[in-house]
Protein backbone atom coordinates (compact mmCIF):
# COMPACT_ATOMS: atom_id res chain seq x y z
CA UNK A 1 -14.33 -16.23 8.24
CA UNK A 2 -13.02 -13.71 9.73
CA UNK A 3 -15.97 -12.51 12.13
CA UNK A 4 -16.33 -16.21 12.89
CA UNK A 5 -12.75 -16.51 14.07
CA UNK A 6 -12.66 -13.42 15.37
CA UNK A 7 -15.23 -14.20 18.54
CA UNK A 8 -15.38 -17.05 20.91
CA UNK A 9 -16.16 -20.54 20.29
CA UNK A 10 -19.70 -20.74 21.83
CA UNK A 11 -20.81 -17.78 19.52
CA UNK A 12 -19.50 -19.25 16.30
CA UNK A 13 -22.33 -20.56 14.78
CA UNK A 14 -24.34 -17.02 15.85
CA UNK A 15 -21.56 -14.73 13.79
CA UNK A 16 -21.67 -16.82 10.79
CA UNK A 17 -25.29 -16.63 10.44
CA UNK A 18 -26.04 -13.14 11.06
CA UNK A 19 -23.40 -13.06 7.63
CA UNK A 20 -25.80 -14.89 6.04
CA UNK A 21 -28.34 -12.72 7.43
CA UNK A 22 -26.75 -9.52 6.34
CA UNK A 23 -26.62 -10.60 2.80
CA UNK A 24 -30.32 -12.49 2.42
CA UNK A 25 -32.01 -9.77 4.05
CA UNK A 26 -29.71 -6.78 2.54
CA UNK A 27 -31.10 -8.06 -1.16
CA UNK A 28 -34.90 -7.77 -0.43
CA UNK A 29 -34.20 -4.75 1.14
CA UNK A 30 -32.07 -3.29 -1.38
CA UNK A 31 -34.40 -4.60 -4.24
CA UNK A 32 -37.27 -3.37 -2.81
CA UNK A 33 -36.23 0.20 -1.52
CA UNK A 34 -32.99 0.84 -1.62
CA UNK A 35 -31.73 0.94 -4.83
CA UNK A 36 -34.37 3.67 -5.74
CA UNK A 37 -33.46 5.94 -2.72
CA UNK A 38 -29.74 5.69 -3.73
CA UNK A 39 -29.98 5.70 -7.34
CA UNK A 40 -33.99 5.91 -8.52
CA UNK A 41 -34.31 9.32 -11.16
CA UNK A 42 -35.13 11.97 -11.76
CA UNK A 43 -34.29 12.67 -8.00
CA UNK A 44 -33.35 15.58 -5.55
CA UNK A 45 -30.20 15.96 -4.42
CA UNK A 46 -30.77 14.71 -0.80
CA UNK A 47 -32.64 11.04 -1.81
CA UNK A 48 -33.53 9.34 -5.09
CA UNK A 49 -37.46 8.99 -5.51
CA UNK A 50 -38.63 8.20 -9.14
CA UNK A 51 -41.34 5.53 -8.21
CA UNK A 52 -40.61 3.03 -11.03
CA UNK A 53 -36.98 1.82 -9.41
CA UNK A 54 -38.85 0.24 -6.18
CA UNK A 55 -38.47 -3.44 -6.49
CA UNK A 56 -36.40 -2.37 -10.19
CA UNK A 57 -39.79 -1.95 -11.83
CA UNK A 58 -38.94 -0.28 -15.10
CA UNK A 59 -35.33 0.01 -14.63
CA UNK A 60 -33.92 -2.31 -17.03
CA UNK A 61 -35.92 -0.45 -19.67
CA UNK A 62 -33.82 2.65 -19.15
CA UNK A 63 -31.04 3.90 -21.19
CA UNK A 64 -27.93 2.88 -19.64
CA UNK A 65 -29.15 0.70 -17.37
CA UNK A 66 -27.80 -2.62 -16.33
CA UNK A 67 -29.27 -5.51 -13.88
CA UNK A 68 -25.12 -5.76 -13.14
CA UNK A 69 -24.59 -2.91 -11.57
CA UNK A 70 -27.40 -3.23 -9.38
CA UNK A 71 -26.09 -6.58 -8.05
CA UNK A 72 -22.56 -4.26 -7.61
CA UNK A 73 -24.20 -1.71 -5.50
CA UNK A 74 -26.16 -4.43 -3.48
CA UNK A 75 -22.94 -6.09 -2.63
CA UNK A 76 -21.37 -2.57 -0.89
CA UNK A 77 -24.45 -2.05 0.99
CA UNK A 78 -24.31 -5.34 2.38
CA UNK A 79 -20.67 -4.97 3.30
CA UNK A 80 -21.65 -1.72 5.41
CA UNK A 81 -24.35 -3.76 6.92
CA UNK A 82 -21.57 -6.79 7.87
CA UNK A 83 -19.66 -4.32 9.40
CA UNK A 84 -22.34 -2.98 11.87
CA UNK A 85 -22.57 -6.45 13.11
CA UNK A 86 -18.81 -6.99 14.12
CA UNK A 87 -19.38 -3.91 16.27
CA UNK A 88 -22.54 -5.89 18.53
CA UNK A 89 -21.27 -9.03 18.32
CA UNK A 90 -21.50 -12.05 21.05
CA UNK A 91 -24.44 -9.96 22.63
CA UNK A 92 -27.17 -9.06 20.36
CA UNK A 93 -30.64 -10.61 19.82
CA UNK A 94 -31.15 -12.30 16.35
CA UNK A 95 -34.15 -10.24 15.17
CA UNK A 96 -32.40 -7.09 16.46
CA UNK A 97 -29.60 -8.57 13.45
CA UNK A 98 -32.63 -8.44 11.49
CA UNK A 99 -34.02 -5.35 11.89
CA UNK A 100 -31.00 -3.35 11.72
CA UNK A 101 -29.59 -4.99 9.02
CA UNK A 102 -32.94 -4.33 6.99
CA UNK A 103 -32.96 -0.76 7.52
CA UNK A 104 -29.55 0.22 7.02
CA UNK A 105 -29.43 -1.75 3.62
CA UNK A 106 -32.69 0.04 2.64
CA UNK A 107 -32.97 3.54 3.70
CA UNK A 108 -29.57 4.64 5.96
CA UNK A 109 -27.12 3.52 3.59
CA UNK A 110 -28.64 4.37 0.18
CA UNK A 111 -29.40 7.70 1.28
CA UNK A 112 -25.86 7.95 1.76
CA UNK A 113 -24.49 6.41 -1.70
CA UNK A 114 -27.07 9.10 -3.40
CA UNK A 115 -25.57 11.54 -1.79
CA UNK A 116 -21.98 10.99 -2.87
CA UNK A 117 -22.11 8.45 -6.04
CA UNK A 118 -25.24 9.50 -8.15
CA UNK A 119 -25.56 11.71 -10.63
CA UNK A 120 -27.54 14.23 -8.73
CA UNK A 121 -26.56 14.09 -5.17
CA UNK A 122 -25.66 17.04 -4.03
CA UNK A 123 -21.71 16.16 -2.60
CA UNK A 124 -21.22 14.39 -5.45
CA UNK A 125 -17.80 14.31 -7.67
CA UNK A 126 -19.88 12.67 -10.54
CA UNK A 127 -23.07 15.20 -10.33
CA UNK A 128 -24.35 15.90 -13.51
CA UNK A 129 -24.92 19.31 -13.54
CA UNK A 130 -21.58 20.54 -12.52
CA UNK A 131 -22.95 22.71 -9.48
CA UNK A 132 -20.93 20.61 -7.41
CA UNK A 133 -20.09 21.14 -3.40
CA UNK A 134 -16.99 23.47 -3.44
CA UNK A 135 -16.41 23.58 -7.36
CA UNK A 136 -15.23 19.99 -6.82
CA UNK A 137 -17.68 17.52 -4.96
CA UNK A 138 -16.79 14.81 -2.32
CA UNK A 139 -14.15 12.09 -4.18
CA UNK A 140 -14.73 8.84 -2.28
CA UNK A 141 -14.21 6.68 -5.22
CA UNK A 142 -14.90 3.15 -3.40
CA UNK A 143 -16.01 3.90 -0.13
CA UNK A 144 -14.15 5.12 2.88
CA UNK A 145 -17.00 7.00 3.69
CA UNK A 146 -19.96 5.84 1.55
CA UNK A 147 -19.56 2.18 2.89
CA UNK A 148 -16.84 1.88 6.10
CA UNK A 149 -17.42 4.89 8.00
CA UNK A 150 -21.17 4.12 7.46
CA UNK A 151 -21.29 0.38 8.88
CA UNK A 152 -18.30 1.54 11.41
CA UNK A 153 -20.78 4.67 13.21
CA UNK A 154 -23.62 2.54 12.89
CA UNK A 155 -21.65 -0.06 14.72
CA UNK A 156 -20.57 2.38 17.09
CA UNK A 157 -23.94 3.20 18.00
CA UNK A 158 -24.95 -0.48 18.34
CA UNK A 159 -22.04 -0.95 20.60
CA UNK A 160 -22.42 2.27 22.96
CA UNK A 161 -26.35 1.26 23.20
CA UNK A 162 -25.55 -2.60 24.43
CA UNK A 163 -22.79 -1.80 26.55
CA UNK A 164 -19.66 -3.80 26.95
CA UNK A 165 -19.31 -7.50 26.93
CA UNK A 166 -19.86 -9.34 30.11
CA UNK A 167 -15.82 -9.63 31.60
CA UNK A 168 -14.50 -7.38 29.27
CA UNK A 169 -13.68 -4.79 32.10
CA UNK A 170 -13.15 -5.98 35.62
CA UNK A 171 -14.34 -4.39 38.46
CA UNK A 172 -11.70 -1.65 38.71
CA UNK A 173 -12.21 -0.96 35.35
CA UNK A 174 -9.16 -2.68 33.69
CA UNK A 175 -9.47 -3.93 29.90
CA UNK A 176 -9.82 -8.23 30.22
CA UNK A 177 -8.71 -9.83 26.48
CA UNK A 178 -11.79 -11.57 25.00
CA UNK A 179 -9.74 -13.38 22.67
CA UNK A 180 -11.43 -14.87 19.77
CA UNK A 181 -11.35 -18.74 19.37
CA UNK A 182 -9.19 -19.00 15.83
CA UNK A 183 -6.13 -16.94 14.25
CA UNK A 184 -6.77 -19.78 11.42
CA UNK A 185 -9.86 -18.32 10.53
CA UNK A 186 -8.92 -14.90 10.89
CA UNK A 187 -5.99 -15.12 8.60
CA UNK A 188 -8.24 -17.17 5.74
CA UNK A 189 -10.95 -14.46 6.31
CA UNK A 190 -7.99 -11.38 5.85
CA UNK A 191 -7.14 -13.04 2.12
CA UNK A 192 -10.16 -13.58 1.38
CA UNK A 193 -11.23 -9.74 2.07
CA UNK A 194 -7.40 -8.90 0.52
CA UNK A 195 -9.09 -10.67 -2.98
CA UNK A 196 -12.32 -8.90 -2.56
CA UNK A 197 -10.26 -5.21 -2.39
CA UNK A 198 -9.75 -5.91 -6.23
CA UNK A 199 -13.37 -6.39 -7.07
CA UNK A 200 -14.34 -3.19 -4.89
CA UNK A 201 -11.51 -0.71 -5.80
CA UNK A 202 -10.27 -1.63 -9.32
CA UNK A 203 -13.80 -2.74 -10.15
CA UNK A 204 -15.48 0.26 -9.29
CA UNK A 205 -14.57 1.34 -13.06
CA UNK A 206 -17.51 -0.09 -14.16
CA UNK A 207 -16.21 1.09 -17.81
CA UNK A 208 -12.83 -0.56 -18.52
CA UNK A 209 -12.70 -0.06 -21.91
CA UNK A 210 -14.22 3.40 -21.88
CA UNK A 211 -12.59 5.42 -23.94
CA UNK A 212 -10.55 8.92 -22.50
CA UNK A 213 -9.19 11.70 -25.01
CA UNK A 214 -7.17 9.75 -28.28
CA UNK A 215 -4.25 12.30 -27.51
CA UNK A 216 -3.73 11.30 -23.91
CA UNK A 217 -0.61 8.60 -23.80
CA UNK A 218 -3.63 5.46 -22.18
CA UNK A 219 -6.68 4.93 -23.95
CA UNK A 220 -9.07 3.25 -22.06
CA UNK A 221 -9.58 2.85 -17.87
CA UNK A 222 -7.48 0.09 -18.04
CA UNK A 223 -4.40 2.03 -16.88
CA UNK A 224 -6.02 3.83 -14.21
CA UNK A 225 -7.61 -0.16 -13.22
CA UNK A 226 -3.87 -1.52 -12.63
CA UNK A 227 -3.03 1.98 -11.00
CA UNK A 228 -5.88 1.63 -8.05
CA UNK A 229 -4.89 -2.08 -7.93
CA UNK A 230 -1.10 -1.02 -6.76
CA UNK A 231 -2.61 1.84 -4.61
CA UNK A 232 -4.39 -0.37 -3.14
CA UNK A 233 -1.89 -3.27 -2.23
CA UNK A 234 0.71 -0.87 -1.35
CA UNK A 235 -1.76 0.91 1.42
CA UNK A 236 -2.68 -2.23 3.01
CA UNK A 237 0.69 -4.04 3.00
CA UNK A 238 2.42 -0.54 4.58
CA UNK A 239 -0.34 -0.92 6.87
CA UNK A 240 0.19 -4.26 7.93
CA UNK A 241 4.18 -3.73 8.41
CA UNK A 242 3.88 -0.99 10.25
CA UNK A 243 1.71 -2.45 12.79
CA UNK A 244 3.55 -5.37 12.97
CA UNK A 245 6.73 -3.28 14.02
CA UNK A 246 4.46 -1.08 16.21
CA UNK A 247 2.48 -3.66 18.28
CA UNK A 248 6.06 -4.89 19.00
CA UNK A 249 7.15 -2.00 20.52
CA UNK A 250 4.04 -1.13 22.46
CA UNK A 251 2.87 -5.08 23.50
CA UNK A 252 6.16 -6.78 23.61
CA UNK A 253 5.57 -9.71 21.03
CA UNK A 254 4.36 -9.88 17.15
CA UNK A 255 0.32 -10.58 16.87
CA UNK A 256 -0.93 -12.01 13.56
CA UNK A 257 -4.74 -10.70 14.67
CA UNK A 258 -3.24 -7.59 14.83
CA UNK A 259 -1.42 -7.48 11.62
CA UNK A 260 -4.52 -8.43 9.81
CA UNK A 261 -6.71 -6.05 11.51
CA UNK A 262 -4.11 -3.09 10.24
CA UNK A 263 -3.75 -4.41 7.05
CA UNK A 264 -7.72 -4.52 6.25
CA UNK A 265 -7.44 -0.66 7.77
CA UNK A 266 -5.08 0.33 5.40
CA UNK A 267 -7.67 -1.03 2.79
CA UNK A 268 -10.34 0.94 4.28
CA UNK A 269 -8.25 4.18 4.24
CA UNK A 270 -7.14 3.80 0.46
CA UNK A 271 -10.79 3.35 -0.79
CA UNK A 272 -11.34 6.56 -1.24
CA UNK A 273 -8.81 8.40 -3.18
CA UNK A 274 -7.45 4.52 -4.95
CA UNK A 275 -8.02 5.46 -7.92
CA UNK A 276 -6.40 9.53 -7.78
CA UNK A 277 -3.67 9.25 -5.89
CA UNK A 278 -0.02 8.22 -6.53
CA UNK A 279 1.33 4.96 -5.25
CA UNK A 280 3.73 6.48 -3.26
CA UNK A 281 1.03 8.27 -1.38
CA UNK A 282 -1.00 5.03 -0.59
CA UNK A 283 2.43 4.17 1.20
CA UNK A 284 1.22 7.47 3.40
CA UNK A 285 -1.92 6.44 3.53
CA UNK A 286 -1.28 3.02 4.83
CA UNK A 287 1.18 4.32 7.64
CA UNK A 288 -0.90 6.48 9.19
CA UNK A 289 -4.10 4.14 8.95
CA UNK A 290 -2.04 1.96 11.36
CA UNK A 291 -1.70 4.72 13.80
CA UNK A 292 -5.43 5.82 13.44
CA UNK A 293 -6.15 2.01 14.38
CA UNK A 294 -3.54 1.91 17.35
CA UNK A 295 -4.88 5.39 18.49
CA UNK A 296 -8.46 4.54 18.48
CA UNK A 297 -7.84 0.90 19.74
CA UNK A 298 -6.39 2.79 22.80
CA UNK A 299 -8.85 5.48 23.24
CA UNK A 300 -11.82 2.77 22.97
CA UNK A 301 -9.77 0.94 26.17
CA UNK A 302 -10.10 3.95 28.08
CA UNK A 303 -13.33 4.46 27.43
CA UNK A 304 -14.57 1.34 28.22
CA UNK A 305 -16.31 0.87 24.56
CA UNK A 306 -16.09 -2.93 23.63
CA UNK A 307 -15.98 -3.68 19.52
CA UNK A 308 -14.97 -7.29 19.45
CA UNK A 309 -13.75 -6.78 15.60
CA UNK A 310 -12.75 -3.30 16.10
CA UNK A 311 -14.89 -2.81 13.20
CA UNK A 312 -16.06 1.00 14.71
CA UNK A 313 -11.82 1.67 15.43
CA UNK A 314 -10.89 0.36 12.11
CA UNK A 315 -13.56 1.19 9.29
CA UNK A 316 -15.04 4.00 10.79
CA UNK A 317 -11.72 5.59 11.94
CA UNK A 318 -9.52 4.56 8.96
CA UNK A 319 -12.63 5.26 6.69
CA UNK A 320 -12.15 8.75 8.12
CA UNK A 321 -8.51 9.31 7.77
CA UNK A 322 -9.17 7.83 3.72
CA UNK A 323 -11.28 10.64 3.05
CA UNK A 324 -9.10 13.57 4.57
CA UNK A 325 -6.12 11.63 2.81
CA UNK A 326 -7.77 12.22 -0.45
CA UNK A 327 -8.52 15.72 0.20
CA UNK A 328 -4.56 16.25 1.15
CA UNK A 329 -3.04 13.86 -1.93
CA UNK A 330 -5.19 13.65 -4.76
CA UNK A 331 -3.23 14.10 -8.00
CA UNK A 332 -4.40 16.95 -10.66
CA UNK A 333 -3.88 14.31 -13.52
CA UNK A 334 -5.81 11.90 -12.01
CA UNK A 335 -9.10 13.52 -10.66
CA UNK A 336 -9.73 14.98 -14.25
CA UNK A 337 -8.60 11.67 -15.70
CA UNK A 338 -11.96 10.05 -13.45
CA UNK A 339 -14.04 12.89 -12.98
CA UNK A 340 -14.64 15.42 -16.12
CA UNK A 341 -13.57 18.70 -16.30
CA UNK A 342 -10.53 20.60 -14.31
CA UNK A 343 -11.48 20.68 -10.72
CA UNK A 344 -9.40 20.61 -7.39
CA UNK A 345 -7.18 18.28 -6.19
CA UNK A 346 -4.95 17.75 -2.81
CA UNK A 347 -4.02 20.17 -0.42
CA UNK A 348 -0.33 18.87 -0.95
CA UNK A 349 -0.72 18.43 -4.61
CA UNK A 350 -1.24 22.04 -4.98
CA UNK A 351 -4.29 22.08 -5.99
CA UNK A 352 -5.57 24.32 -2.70
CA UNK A 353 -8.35 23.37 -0.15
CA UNK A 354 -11.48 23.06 -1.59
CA UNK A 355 -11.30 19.37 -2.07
CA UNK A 356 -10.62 18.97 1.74
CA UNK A 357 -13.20 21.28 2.54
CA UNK A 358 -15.96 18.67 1.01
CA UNK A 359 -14.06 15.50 2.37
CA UNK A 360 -14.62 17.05 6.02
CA UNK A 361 -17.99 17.84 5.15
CA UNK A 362 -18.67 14.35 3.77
CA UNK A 363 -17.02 12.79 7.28
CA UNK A 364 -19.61 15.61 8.94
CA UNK A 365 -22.26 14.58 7.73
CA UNK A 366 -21.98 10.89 7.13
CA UNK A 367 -21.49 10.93 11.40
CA UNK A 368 -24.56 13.09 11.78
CA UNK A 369 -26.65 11.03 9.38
CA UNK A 370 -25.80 7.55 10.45
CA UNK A 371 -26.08 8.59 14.65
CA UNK A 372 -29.58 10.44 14.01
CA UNK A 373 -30.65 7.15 12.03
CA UNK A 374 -29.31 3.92 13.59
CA UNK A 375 -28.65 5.54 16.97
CA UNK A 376 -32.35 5.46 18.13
CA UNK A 377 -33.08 2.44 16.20
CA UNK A 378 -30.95 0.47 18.76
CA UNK A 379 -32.10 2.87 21.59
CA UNK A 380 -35.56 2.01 20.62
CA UNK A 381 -34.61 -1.65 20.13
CA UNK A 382 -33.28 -1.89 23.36
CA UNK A 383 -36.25 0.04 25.58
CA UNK A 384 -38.47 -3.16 24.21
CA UNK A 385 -36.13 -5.57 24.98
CA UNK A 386 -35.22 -6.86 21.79
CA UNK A 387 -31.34 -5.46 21.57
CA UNK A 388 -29.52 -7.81 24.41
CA UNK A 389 -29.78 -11.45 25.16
CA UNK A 390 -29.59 -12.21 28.93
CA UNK A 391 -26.67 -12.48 31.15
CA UNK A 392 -27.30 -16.37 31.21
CA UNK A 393 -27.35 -17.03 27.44
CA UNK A 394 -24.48 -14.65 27.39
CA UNK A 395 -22.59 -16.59 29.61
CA UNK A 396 -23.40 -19.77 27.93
CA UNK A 397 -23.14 -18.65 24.66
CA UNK A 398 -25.75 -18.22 21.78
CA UNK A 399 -24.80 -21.21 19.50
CA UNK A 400 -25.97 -23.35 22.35
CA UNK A 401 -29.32 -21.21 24.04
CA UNK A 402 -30.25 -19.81 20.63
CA UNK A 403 -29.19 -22.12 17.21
CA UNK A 404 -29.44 -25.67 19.11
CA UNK A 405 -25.98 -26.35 19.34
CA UNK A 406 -21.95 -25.74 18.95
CA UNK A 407 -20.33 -24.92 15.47
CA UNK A 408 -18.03 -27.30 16.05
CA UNK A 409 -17.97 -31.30 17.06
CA UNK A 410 -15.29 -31.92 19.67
CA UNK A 411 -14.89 -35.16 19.60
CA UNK A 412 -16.19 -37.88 17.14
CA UNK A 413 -18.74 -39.65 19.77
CA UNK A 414 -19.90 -35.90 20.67
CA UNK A 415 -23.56 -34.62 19.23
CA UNK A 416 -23.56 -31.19 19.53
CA UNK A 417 -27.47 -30.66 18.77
CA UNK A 418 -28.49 -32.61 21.48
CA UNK A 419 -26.07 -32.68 24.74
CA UNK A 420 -26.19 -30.19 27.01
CA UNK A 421 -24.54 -27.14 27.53
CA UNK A 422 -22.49 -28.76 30.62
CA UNK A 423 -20.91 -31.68 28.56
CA UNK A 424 -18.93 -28.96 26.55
CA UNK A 425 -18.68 -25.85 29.23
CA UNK A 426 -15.10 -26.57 30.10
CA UNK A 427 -14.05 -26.61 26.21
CA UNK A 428 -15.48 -24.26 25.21
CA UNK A 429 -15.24 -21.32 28.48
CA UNK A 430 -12.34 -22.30 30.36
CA UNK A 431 -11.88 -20.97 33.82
CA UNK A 432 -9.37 -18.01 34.47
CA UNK A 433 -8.34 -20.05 37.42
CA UNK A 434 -4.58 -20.34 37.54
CA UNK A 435 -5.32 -23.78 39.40
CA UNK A 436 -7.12 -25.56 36.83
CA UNK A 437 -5.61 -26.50 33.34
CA UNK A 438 -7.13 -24.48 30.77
CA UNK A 439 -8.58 -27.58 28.19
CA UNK A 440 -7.41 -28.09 25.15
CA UNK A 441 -10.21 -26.89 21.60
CA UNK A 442 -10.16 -29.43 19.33
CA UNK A 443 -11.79 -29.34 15.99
């Protein structure tokens, strides 16, 4: 919903079915590959390779194993994937949606999530045999980095490859507002993703019940559950607020698209350290997100990059400042309540820099991974032609040239399958002519 009300009428129907996409295509390729590269054993630390997790063979046999969490870990690298194709969107060639989409799910990402979230990666907080990257491992407990900075860089790539939209810079260079054709649907999609926080954060304890030390005051990872839920919210409403009040200042009136952009960035930014830092540090965290969004919404203006969900600004920016906000406020109680044995914490906790030092390398080399991966997949993509539509369906819109018709039906008499594109160009792409009434959208 919120990709689909986030770009303009005549590419509805295009958005909301590269979604679809993302998902159908990011479970074969996850089944098939994926899930073994990220998480197949015995392994190395750089990519998992036991044979017997392609396509799950075996795994269910395996002590500890569970067909649930592989349909978890599916549903982040889809969400990575979904990201990427905010970044391209309203210009992109539908098997380019499929290519990308089948790659990244299979090999970019899960090389990734071994890296940081299995047992033997070698930045990982959880590794197994303690020989972890600075005596304390990358802690991105949810996915700043693992999942938003991945699909935000990949996006980025997409996006620098394409080039801008056509009119979203006029000739001397100035930034022209591509608005996107519903608020409605942006707001709807922004709760929906606000309910969906709960099932990524808090339910990243994929051991409620598990038990900690009898003598400690909480049994169980229930406490620390409702702790990352309220770490959470707190991040992403701060967010919001502040650029509500912000936008004000710098615009001159209160945007709702706005608003719901910074509050998903505060989400982003509080996914990795949710579950180890104190709530009044997510209200930290979810002030400066805003200003990491603002900033890089700025910067992409003057560079002439176009990201019609900001999705490169927001995830891979905030995702960023989540992971160094970790490194700076993560809580001595708290890391060696999640992660076993004493280990470091934040830089402002007092617990020195070590912990920072492998957040900045896990930004490093997440950047490095996903450009040398992705970046000439779209370069390649687009050398054969298969990256860009054409000027003329981009003008006209890809619901109509490329899925047989509009998302929505105008009137009641109106057949959107079968008239063409004229009977519906002046509701759909109104002229910028200050002579001609702009027509009125109705659903």
């Amino acid at each position: 919903m919120l990709c689909a009300g986030s770009v303009r009428a005549k590419n509805t129907m295009n958005i909301m079915l590269t979604n679809v996409l993302d998902a159908a295509a990011g479970a074969i390729s996850y089944y098939l590959f994926g899930f073994a590269f990220a998480f197949g054993t015995p392994s190395n630390g750089f990519i998992g390779r036991h044979h017997s997790f392609f396509a799950l063979s075996s795994y269910p046999e395996r002590p500890g194993s569970d067909f649930s969490f592989f349909l978890y870990q599916w549903a982040f690298a889809i969400a990575a994937a979904g990201i990427t194709s905010g970044s391209i969107a309203e210009r992109t060639q539908f098997v380019a949606y499929l290519i990308y989409s089948t790659f990244l799910t299979g090999f970019v990402y899960p090389t990734v999530s071994h890296w940081f979230w299995s047992s033997d990666g070698w930045a990982s907080a959880s590794r197994s045999d303690n020989n972890l990257l600075f005596g304390s491992g990358a802690i991105d407990f949810a996915g700043s980095g693992v999942v938003h900075m991945v699909g935000g860089i990949a996006g980025l790539c997409g996006a620098l490859v394409e080039g801008p939209r056509i009119g979203r810079f006029d000739r001397s260079g100035r930034s022209v507002a591509l608005r996107g054709h519903s608020a409605s649907l942006v707001v709807l999609g922004t709760f929906l993703l606000w309910f969906g926080w709960y099932g990524f954060n808090p339910g990243s304890f994929l051991t409620i019940l598990k038990g900690y030390d009898k003598s400690r005051p909480y049994y169980g990872q229930w406490s620390a559950v409702g702790r990352t839920a309220v770490t959470t919210t707190l991040s992403g409403c701060t967010a919001a607020l502040t650029t509500l009040f912000s936008k004000r200042l710098l615009a001159g009136h209160w945007n709702v698209i706005d608003v719901c952009n910074g509050l998903l960035g505060g989400f982003a930014a509080i996914t990795s350290g949710c579950a180890v830092v104190e709530p009044w540090a997510a209200i930290v965290c979810g002030f400066v997100a805003s200003w990491v969004l603002i900033g890089f919404n700025l910067l992409a203006k003057k560079l002439k990059y176009d990201d019609p969900l900001e999705a490169a600004q927001l995830h891979g920016g905030c995702g960023a400042w989540g992971l160094i906000f970790t490194g700076l406020f993560a809580r001595k109680e708290y890391v060696n309540e999640i992660y076993s044995g004493d280990r470091p914490y934040g830089l402002f906790m007092g617990g020195g820099g070590k912990l920072l030092a492998a957040q900045i390398v896990q930004i490093i080399v997440i950047i490095g991974w996903v450009t040398v991966t992705m970046g000439p997949l779209f370069y390649g993509l687009h050398k054969m032609n298969l990256l860009r539509i054409s000027a003329e369906d981009e003008m006209a819109g890809m619901d109509m040239t490329r899925h047989g018709g509009f998302a929505y039906a105008y009137n009641d008499e109106d057949d959107v399958s079968t008239k063409p594109w004229g009977h519906f160009a002046g509701r759909v792409e109104p002229t910028s002519r200050s002579s001609t009434p702009t027509p009125t959208l109705t659903v």
